[in-house]
C-alpha atoms as a PDB file:
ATOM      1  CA  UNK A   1     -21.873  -5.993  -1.181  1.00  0.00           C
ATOM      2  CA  UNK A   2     -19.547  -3.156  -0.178  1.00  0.00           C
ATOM      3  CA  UNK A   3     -15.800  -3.467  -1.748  1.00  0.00           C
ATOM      4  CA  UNK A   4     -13.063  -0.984  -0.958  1.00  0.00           C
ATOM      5  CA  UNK A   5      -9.325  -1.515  -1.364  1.00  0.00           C
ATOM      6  CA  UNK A   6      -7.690   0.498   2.152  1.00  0.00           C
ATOM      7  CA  UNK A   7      -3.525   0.941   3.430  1.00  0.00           C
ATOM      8  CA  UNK A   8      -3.202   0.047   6.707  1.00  0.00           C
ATOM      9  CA  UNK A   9       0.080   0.871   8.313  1.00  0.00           C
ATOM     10  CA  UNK A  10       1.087  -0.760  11.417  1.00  0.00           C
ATOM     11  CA  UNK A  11       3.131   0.397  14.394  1.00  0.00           C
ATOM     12  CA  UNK A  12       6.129  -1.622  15.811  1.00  0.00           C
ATOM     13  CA  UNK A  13       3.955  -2.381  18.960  1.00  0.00           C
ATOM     14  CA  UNK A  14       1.039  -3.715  16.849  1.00  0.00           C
ATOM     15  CA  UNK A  15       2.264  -5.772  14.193  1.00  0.00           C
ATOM     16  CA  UNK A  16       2.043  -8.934  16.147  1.00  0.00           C
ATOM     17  CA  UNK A  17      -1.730  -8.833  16.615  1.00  0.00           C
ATOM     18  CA  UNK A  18      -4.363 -10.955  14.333  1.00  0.00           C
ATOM     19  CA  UNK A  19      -5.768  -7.540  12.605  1.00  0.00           C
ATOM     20  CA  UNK A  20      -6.824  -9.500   9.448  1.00  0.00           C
ATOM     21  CA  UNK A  21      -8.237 -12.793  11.223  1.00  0.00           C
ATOM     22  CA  UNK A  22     -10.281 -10.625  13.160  1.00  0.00           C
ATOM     23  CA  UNK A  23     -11.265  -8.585   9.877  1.00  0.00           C
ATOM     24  CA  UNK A  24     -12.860 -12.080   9.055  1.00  0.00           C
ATOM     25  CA  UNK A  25     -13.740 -13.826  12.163  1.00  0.00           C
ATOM     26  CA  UNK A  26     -15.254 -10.584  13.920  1.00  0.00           C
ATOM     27  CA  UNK A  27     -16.350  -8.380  11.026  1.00  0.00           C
ATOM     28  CA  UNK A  28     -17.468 -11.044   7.975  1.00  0.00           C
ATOM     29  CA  UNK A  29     -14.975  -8.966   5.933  1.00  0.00           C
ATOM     30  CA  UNK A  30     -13.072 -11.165   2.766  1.00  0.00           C
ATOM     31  CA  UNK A  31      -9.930  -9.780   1.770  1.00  0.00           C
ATOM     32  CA  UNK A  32      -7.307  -9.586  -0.895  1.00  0.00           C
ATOM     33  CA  UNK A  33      -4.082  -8.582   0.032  1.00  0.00           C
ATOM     34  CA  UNK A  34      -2.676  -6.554  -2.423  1.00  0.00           C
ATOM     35  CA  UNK A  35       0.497  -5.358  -0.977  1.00  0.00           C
ATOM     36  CA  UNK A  36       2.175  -5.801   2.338  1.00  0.00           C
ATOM     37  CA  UNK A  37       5.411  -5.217   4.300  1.00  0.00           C
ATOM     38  CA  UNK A  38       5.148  -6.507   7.689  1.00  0.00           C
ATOM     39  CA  UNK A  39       8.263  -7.668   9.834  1.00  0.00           C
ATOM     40  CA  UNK A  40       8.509  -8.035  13.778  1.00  0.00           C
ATOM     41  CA  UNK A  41       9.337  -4.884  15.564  1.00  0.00           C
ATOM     42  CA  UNK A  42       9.208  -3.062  12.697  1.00  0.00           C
ATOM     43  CA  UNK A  43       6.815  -0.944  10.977  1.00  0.00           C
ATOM     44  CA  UNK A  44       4.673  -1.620   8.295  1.00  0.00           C
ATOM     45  CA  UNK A  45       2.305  -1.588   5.570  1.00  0.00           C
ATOM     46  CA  UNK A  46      -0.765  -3.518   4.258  1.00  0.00           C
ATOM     47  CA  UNK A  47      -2.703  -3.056   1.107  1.00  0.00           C
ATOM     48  CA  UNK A  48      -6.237  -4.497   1.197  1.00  0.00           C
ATOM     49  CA  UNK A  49      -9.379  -5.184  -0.918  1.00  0.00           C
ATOM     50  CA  UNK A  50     -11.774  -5.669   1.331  1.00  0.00           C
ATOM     51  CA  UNK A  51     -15.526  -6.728   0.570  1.00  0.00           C
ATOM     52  CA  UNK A  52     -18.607  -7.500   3.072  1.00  0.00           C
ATOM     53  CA  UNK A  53     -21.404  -5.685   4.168  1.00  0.00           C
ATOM     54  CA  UNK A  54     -20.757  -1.082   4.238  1.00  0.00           C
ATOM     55  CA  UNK A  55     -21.703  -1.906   8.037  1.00  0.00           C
ATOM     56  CA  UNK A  56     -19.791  -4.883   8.985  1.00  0.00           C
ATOM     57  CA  UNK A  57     -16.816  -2.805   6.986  1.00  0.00           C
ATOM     58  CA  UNK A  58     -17.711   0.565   8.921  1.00  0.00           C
ATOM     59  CA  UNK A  59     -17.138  -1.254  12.197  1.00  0.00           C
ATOM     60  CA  UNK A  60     -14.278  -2.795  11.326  1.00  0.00           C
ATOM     61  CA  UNK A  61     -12.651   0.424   9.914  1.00  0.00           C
ATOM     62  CA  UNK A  62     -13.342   1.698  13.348  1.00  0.00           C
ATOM     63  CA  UNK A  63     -11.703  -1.430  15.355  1.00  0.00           C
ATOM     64  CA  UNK A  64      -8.485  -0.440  12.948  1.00  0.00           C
ATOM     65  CA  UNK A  65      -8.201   2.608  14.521  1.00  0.00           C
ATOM     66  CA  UNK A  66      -8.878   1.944  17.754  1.00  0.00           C
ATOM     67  CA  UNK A  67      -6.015  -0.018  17.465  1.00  0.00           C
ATOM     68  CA  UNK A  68      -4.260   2.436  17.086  1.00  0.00           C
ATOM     69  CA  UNK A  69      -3.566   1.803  12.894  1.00  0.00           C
ATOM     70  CA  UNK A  70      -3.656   4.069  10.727  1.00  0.00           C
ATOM     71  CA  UNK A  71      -5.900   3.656   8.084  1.00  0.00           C
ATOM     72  CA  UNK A  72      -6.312   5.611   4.357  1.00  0.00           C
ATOM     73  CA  UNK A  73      -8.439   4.698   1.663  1.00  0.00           C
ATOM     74  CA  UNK A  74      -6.736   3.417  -1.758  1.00  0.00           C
ATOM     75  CA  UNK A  75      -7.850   6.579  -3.351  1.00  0.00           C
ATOM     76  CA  UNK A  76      -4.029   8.125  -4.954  1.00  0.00           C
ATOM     77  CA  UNK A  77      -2.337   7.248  -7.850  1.00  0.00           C
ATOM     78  CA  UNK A  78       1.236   7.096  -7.935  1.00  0.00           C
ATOM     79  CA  UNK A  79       3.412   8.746 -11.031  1.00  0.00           C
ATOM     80  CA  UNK A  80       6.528   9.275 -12.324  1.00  0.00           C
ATOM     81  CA  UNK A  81       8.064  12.370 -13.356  1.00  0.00           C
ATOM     82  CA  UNK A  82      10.216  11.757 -16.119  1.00  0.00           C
ATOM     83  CA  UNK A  83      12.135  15.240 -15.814  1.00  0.00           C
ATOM     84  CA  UNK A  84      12.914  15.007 -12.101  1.00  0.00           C
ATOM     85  CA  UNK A  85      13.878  11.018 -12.713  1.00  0.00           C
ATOM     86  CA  UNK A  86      17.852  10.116 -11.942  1.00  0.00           C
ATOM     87  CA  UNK A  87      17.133   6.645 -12.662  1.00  0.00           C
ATOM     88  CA  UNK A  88      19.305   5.700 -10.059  1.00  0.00           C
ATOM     89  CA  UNK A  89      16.877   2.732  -8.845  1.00  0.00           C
ATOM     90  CA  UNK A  90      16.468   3.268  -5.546  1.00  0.00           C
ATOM     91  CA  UNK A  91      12.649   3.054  -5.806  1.00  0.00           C
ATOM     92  CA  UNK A  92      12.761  -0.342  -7.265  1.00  0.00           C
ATOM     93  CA  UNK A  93      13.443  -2.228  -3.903  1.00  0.00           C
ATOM     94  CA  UNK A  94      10.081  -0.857  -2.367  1.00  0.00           C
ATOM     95  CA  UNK A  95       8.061  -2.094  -5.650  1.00  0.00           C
ATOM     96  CA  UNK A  96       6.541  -4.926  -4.345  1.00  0.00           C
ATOM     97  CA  UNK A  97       4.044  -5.296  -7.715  1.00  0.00           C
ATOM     98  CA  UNK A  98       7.145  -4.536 -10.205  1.00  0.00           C
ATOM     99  CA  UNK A  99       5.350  -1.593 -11.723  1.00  0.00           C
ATOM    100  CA  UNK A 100       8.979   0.295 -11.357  1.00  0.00           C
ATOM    101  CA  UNK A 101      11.891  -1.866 -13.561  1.00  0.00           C
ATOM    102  CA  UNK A 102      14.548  -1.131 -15.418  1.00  0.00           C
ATOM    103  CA  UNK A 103      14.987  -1.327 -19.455  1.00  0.00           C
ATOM    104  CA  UNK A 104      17.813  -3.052 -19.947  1.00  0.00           C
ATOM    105  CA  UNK A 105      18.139  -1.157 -23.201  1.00  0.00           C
ATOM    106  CA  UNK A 106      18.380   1.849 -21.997  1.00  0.00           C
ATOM    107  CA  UNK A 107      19.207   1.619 -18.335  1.00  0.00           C
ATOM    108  CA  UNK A 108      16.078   3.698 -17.591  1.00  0.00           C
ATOM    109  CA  UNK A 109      13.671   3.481 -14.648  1.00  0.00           C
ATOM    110  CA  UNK A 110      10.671   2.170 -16.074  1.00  0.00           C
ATOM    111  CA  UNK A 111       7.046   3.015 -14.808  1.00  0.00           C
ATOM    112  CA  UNK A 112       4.171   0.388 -15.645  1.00  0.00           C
ATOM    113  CA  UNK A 113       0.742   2.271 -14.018  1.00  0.00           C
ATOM    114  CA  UNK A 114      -1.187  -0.805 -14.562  1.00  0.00           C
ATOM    115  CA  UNK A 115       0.677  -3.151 -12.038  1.00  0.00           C
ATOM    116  CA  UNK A 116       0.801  -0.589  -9.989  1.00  0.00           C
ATOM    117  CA  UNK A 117      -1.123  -1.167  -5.945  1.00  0.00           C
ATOM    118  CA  UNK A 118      -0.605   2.701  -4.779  1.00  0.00           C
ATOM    119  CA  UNK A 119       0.944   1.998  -1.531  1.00  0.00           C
ATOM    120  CA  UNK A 120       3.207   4.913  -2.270  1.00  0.00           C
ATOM    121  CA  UNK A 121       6.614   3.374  -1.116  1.00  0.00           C
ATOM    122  CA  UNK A 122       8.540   4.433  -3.869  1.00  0.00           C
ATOM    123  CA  UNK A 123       7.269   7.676  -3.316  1.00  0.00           C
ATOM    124  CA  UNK A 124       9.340   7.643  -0.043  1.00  0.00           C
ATOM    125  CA  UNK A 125      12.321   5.990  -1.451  1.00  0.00           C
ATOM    126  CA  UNK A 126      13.226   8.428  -4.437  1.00  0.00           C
ATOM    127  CA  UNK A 127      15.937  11.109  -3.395  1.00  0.00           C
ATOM    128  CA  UNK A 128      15.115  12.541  -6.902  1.00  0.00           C
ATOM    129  CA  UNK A 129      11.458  13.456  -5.481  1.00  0.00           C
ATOM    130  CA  UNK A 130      10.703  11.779  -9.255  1.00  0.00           C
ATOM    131  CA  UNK A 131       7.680   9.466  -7.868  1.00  0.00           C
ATOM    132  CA  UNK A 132       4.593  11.549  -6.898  1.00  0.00           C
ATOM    133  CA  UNK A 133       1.675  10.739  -5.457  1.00  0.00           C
ATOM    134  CA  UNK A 134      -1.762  12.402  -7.158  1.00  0.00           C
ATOM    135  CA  UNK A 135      -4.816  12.758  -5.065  1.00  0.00           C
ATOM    136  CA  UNK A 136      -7.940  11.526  -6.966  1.00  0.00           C
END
């Protein structure tokens, strides 16, 4: 068995189509979603463990595309810089795992690396450029 964790990001256009039922049904592919931020006419964003045969997942990687998705490997870890760091929250609404919370003690953005998915949203969100994404 083949297992790889992937982002998918979806256009507006596309994220009314059965991309994961056909990640089962077509390519034998189980799946754990590990993140996701999908709303009608909008973009979005889907985190996925996926586990089958390195063919069956090949092929389906492909279909992804063609579709017109694109599609990254799980392969960055996401940190924060402490020095750069405002703490002014604005990361915390795109935390969908709760890896980024605030210490009530201290009013401080808080970083927890183990709940974190690496779907990078926070990354986006922080005007302080204080989340950074690390290629492995």
């Amino acid at each position: 068995m083949y297992s790889k964790k992937i982002v998918i990001r979806y256009k507006a256009d596309i994220v009314d189509k059965p991309v994961v039922y056909s990640l089962v049904k077509d390519f034998n592919l189980a799946f754990n979603i590990m993140s996701a931020r999908v709303s009608p006419r909008r973009e979005g964003l889907m985190v996925l463990d996926l586990t089958g045969k390195k063919n069956d997942f090949d092929r389906a990687i492909r279909y992804l595309k063609d579709l017109g998705l694109t599609v990254d490997p799980l392969s960055k870890s996401v940190t924060q810089n402490v020095d750069k760091c405002v703490h002014c929250g604005a990361c915390l609404a795109f935390c969908s795992p709760s890896a980024l919370y605030i210490d009530k003690k201290t009013m401080k953005v808080m970083f927890d690396t183990e709940k974190c998915n690496g779907c990078g949203l926070c990354v986006k969100a922080c005007p302080a450029r204080a989340m950074e994404i690390n290629l492995l």
